[in-house]
PDB file of N, CA and C in Angstrom:
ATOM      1  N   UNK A   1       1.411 213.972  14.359  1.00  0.00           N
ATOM      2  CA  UNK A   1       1.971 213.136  13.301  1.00  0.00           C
ATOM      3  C   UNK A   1       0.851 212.851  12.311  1.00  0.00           C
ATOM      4  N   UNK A   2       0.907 213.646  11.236  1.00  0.00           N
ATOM      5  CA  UNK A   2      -0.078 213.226  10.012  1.00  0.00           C
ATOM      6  C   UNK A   2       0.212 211.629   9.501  1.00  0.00           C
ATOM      7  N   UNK A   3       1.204 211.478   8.900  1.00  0.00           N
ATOM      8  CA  UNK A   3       1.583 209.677   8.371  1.00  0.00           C
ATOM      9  C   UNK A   3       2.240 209.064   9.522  1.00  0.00           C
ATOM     10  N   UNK A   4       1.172 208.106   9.991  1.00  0.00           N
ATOM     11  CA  UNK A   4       1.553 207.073  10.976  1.00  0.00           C
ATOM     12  C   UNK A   4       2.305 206.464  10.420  1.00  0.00           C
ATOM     13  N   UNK A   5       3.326 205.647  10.847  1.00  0.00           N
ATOM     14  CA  UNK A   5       4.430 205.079  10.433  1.00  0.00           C
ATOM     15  C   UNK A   5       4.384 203.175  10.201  1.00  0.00           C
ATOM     16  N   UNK A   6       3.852 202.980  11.761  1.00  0.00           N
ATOM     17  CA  UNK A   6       3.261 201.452  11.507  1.00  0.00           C
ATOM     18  C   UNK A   6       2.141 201.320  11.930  1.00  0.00           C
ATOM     19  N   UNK A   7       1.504 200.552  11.064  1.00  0.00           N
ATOM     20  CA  UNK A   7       0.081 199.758  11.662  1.00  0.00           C
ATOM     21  C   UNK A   7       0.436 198.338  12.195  1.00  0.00           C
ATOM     22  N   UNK A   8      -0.461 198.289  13.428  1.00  0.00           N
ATOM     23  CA  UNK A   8      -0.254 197.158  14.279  1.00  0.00           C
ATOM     24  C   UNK A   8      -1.647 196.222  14.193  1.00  0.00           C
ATOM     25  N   UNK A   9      -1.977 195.555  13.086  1.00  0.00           N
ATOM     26  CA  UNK A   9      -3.185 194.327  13.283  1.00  0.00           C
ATOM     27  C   UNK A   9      -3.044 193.221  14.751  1.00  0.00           C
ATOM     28  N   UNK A  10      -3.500 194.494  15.433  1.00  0.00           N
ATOM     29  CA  UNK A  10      -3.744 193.603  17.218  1.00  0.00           C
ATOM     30  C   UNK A  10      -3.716 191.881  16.926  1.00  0.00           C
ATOM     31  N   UNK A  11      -5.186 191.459  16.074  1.00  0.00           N
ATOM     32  CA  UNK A  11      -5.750 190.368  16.285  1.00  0.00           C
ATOM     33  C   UNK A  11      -4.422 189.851  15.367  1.00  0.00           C
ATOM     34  N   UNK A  12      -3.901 189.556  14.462  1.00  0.00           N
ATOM     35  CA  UNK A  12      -2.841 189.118  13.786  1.00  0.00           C
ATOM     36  C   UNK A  12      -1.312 189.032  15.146  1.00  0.00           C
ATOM     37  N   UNK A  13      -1.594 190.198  15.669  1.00  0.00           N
ATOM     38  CA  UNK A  13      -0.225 189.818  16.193  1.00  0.00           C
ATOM     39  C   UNK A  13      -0.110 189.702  17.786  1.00  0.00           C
ATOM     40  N   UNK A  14      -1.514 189.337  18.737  1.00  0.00           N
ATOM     41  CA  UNK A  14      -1.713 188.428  19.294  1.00  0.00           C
ATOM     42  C   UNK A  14      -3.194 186.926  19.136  1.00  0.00           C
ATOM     43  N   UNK A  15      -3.342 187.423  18.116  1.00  0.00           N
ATOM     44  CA  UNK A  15      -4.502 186.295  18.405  1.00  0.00           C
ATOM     45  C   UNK A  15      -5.743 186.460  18.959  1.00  0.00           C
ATOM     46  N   UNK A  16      -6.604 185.552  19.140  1.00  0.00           N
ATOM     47  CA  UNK A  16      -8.398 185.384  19.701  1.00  0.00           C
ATOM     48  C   UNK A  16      -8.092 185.819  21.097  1.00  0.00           C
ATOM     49  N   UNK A  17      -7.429 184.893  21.845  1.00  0.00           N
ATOM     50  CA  UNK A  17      -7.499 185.132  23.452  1.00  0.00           C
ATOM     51  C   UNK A  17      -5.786 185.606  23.757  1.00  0.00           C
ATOM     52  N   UNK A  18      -6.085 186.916  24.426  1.00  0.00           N
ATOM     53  CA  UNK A  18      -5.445 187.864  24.952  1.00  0.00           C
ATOM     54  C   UNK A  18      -5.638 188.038  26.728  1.00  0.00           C
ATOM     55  N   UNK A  19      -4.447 188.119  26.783  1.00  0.00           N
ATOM     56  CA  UNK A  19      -4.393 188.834  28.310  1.00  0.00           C
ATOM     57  C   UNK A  19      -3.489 190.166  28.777  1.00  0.00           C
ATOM     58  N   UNK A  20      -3.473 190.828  29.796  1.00  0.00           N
ATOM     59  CA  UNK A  20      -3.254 191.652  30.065  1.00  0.00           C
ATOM     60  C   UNK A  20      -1.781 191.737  30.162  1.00  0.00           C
ATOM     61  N   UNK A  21      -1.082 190.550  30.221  1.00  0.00           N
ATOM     62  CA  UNK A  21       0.300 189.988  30.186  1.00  0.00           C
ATOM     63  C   UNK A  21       0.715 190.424  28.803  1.00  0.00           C
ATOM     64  N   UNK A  22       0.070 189.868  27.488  1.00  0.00           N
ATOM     65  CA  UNK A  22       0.048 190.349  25.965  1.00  0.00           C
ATOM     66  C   UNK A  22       0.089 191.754  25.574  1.00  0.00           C
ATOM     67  N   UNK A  23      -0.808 192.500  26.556  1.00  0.00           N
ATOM     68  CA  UNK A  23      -0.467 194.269  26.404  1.00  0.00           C
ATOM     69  C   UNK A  23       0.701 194.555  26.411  1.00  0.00           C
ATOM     70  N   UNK A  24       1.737 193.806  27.345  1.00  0.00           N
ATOM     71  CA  UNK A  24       3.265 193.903  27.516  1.00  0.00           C
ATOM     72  C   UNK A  24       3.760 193.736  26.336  1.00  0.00           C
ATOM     73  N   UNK A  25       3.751 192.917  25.669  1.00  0.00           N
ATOM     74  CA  UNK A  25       4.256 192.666  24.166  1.00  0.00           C
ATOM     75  C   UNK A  25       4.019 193.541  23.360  1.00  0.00           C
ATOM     76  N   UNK A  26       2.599 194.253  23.363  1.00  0.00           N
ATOM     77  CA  UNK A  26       2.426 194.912  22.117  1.00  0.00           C
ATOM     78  C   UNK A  26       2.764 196.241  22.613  1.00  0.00           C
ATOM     79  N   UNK A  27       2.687 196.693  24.015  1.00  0.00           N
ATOM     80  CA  UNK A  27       3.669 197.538  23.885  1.00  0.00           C
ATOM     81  C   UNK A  27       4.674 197.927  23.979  1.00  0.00           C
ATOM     82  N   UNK A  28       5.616 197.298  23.860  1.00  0.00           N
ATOM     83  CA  UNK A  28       6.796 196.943  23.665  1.00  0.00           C
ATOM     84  C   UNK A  28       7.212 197.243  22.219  1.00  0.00           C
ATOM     85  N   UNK A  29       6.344 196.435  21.367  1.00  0.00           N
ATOM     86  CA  UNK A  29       6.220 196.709  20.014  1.00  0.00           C
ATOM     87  C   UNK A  29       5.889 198.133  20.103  1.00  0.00           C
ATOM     88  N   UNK A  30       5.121 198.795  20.079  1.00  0.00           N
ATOM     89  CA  UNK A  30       4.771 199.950  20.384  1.00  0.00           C
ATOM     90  C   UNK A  30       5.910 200.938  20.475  1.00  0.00           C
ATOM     91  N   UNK A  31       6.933 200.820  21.438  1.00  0.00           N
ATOM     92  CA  UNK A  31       7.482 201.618  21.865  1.00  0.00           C
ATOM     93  C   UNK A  31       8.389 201.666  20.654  1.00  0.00           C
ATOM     94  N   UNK A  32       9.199 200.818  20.002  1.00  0.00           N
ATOM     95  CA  UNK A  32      10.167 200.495  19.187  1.00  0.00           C
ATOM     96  C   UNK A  32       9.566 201.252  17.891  1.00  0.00           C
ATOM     97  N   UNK A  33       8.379 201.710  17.479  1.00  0.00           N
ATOM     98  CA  UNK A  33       7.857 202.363  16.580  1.00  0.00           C
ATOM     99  C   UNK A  33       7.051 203.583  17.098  1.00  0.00           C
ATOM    100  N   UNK A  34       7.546 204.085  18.320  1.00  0.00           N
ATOM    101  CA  UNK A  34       6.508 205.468  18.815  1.00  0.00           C
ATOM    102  C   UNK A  34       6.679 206.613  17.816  1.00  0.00           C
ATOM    103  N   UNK A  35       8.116 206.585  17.759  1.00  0.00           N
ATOM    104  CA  UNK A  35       8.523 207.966  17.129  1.00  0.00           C
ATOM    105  C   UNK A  35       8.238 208.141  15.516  1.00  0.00           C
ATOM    106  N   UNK A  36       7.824 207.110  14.899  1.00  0.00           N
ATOM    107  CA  UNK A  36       7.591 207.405  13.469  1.00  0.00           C
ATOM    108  C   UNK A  36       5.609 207.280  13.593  1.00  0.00           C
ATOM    109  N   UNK A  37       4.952 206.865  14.807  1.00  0.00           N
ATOM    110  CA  UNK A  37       3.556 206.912  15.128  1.00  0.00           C
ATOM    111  C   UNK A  37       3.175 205.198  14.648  1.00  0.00           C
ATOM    112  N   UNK A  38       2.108 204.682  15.207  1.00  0.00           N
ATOM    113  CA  UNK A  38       1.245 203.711  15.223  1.00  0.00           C
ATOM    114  C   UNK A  38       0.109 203.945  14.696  1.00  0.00           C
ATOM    115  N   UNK A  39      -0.523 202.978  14.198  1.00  0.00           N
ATOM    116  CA  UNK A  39      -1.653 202.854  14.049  1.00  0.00           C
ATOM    117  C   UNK A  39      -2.108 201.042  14.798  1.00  0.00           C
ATOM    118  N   UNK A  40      -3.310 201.392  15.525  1.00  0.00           N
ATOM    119  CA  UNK A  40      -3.595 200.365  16.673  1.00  0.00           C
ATOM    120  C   UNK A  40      -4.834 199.815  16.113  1.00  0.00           C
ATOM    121  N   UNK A  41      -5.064 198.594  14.844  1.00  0.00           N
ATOM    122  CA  UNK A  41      -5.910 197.928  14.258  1.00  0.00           C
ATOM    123  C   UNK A  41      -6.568 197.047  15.333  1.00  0.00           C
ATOM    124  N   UNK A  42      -7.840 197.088  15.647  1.00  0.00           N
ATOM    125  CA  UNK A  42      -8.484 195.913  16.881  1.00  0.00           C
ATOM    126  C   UNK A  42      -9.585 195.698  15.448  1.00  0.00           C
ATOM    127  N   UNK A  43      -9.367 195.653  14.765  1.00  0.00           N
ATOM    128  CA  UNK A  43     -10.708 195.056  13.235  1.00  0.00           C
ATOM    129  C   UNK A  43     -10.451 193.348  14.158  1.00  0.00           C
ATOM    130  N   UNK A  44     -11.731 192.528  13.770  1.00  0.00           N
ATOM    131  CA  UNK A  44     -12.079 191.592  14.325  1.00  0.00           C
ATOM    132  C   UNK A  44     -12.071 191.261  15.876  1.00  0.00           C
ATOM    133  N   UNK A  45     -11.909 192.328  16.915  1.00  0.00           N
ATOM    134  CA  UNK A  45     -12.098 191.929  17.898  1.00  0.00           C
ATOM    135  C   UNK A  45     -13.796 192.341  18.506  1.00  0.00           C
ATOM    136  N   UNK A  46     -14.890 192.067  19.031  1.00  0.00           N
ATOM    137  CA  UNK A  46     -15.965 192.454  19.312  1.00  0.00           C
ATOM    138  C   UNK A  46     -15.848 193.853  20.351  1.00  0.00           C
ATOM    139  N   UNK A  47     -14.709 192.860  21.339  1.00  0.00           N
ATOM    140  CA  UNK A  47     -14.612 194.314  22.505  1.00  0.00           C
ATOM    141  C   UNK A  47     -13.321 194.374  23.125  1.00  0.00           C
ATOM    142  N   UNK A  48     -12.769 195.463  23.513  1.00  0.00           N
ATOM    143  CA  UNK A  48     -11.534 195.201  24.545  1.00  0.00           C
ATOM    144  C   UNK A  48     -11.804 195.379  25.454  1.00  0.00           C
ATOM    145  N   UNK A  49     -11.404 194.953  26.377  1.00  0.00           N
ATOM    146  CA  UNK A  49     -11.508 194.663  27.704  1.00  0.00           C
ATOM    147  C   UNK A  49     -10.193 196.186  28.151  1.00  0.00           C
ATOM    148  N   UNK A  50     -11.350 197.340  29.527  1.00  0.00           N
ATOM    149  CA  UNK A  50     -10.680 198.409  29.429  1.00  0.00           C
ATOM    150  C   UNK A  50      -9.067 197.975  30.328  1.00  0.00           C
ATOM    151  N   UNK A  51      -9.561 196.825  31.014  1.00  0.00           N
ATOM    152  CA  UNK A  51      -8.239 196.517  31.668  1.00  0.00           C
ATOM    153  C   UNK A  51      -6.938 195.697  30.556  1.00  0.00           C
ATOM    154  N   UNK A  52      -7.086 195.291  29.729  1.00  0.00           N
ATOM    155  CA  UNK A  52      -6.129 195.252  28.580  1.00  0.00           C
ATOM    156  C   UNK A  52      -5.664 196.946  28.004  1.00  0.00           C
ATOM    157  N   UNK A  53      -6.580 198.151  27.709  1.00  0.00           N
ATOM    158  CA  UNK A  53      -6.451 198.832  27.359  1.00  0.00           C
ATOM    159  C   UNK A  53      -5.117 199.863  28.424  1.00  0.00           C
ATOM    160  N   UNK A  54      -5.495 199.568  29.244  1.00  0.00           N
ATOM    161  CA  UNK A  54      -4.873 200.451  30.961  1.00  0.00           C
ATOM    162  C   UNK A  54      -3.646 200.091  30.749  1.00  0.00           C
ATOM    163  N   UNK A  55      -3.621 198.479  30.880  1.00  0.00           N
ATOM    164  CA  UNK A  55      -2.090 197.682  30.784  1.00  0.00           C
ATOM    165  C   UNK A  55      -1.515 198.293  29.695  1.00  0.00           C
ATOM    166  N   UNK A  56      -2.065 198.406  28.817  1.00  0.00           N
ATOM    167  CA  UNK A  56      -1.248 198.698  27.423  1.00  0.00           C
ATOM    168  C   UNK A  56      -0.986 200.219  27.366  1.00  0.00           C
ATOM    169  N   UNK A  57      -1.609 201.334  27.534  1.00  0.00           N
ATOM    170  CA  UNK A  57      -1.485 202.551  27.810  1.00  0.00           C
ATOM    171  C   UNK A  57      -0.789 203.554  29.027  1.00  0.00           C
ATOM    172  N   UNK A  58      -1.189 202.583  29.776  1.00  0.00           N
ATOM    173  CA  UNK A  58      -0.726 203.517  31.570  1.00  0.00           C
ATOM    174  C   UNK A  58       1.006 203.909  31.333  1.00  0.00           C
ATOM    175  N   UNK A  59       1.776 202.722  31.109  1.00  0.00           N
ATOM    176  CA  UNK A  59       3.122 203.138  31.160  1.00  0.00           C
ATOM    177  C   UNK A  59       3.355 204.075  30.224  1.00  0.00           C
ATOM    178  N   UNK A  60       3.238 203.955  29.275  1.00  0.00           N
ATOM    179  CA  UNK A  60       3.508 204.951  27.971  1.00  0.00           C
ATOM    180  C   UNK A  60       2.952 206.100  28.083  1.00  0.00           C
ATOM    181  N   UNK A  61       2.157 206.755  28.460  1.00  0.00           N
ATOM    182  CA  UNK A  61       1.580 207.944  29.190  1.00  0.00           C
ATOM    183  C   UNK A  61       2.180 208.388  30.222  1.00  0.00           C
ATOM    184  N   UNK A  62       2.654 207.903  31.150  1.00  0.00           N
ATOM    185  CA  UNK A  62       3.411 208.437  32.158  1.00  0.00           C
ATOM    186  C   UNK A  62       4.657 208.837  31.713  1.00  0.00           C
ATOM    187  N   UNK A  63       5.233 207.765  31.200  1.00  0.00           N
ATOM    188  CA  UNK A  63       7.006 207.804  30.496  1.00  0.00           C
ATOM    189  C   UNK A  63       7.241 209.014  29.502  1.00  0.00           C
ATOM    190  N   UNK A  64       6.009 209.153  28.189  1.00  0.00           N
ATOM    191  CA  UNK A  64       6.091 210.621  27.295  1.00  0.00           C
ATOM    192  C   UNK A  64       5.081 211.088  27.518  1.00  0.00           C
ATOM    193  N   UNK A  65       4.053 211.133  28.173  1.00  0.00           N
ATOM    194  CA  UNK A  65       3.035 212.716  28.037  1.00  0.00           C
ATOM    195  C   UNK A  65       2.071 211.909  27.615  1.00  0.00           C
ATOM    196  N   UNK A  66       0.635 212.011  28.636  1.00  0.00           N
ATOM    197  CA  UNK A  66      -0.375 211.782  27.398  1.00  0.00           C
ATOM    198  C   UNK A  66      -0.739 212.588  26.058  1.00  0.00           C
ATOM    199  N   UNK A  67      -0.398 213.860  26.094  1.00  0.00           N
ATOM    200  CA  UNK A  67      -0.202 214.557  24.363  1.00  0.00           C
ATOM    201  C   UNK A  67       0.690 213.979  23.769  1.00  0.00           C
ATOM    202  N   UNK A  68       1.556 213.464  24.228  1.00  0.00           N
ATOM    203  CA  UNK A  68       2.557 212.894  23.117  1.00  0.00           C
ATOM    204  C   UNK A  68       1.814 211.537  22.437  1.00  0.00           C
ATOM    205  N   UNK A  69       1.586 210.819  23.407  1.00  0.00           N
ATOM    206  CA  UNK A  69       1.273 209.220  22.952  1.00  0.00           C
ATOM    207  C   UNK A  69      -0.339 209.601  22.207  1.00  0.00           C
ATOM    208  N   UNK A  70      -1.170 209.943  22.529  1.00  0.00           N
ATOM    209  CA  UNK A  70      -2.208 210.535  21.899  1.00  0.00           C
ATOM    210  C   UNK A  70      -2.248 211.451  20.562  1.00  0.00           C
ATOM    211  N   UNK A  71      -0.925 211.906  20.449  1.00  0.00           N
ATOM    212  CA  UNK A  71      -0.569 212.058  18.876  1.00  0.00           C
ATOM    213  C   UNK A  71       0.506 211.293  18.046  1.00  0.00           C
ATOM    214  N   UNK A  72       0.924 210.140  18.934  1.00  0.00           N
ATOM    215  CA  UNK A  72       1.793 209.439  17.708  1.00  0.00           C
ATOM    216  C   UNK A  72       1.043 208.015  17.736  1.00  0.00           C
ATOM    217  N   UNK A  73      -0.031 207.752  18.433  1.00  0.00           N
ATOM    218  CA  UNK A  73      -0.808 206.342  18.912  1.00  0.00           C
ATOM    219  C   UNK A  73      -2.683 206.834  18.245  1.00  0.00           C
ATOM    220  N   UNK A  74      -2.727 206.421  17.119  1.00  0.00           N
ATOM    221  CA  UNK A  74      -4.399 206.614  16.341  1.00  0.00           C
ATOM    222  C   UNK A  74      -4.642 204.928  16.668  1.00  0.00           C
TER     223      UNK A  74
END
């Protein structure tokens, strides 16, 4: 997917303090916009934590392909 479809400003659309519970939300969000592609904004966060990253990735990789989600998820 050359034109990602939505950009997702992480810190805007959960906030400073995040948990692994919150990965659920955003991907959720996520899913509802896979097929036109994402773009996954973390601008203002210092670091993610890889266990936020897992939560948020693991299902969606299993469910379409990691080639799939790895080309509609920049």
């Amino acid at each position: 997917v050359t034109n990602m479809g939505m950009n997702i400003k992480v810190k805007d659309f959960l906030g400073n303090n995040y948990s692994c519970e919150d990965a659920i939300l955003l991907r959720e969000n996520i899913k509802k916009n896979l097929n036109s592609g994402v773009i996954l904004d973390f601008d203002g966060y210092d670091r993610v934590p890889s266990t936020f990253l897992t939560c948020l990735f693991t299902e969606l990789i299993e469910k379409s392909g990691r080639e799939y989600i790895f080309d509609h998820i920049d």
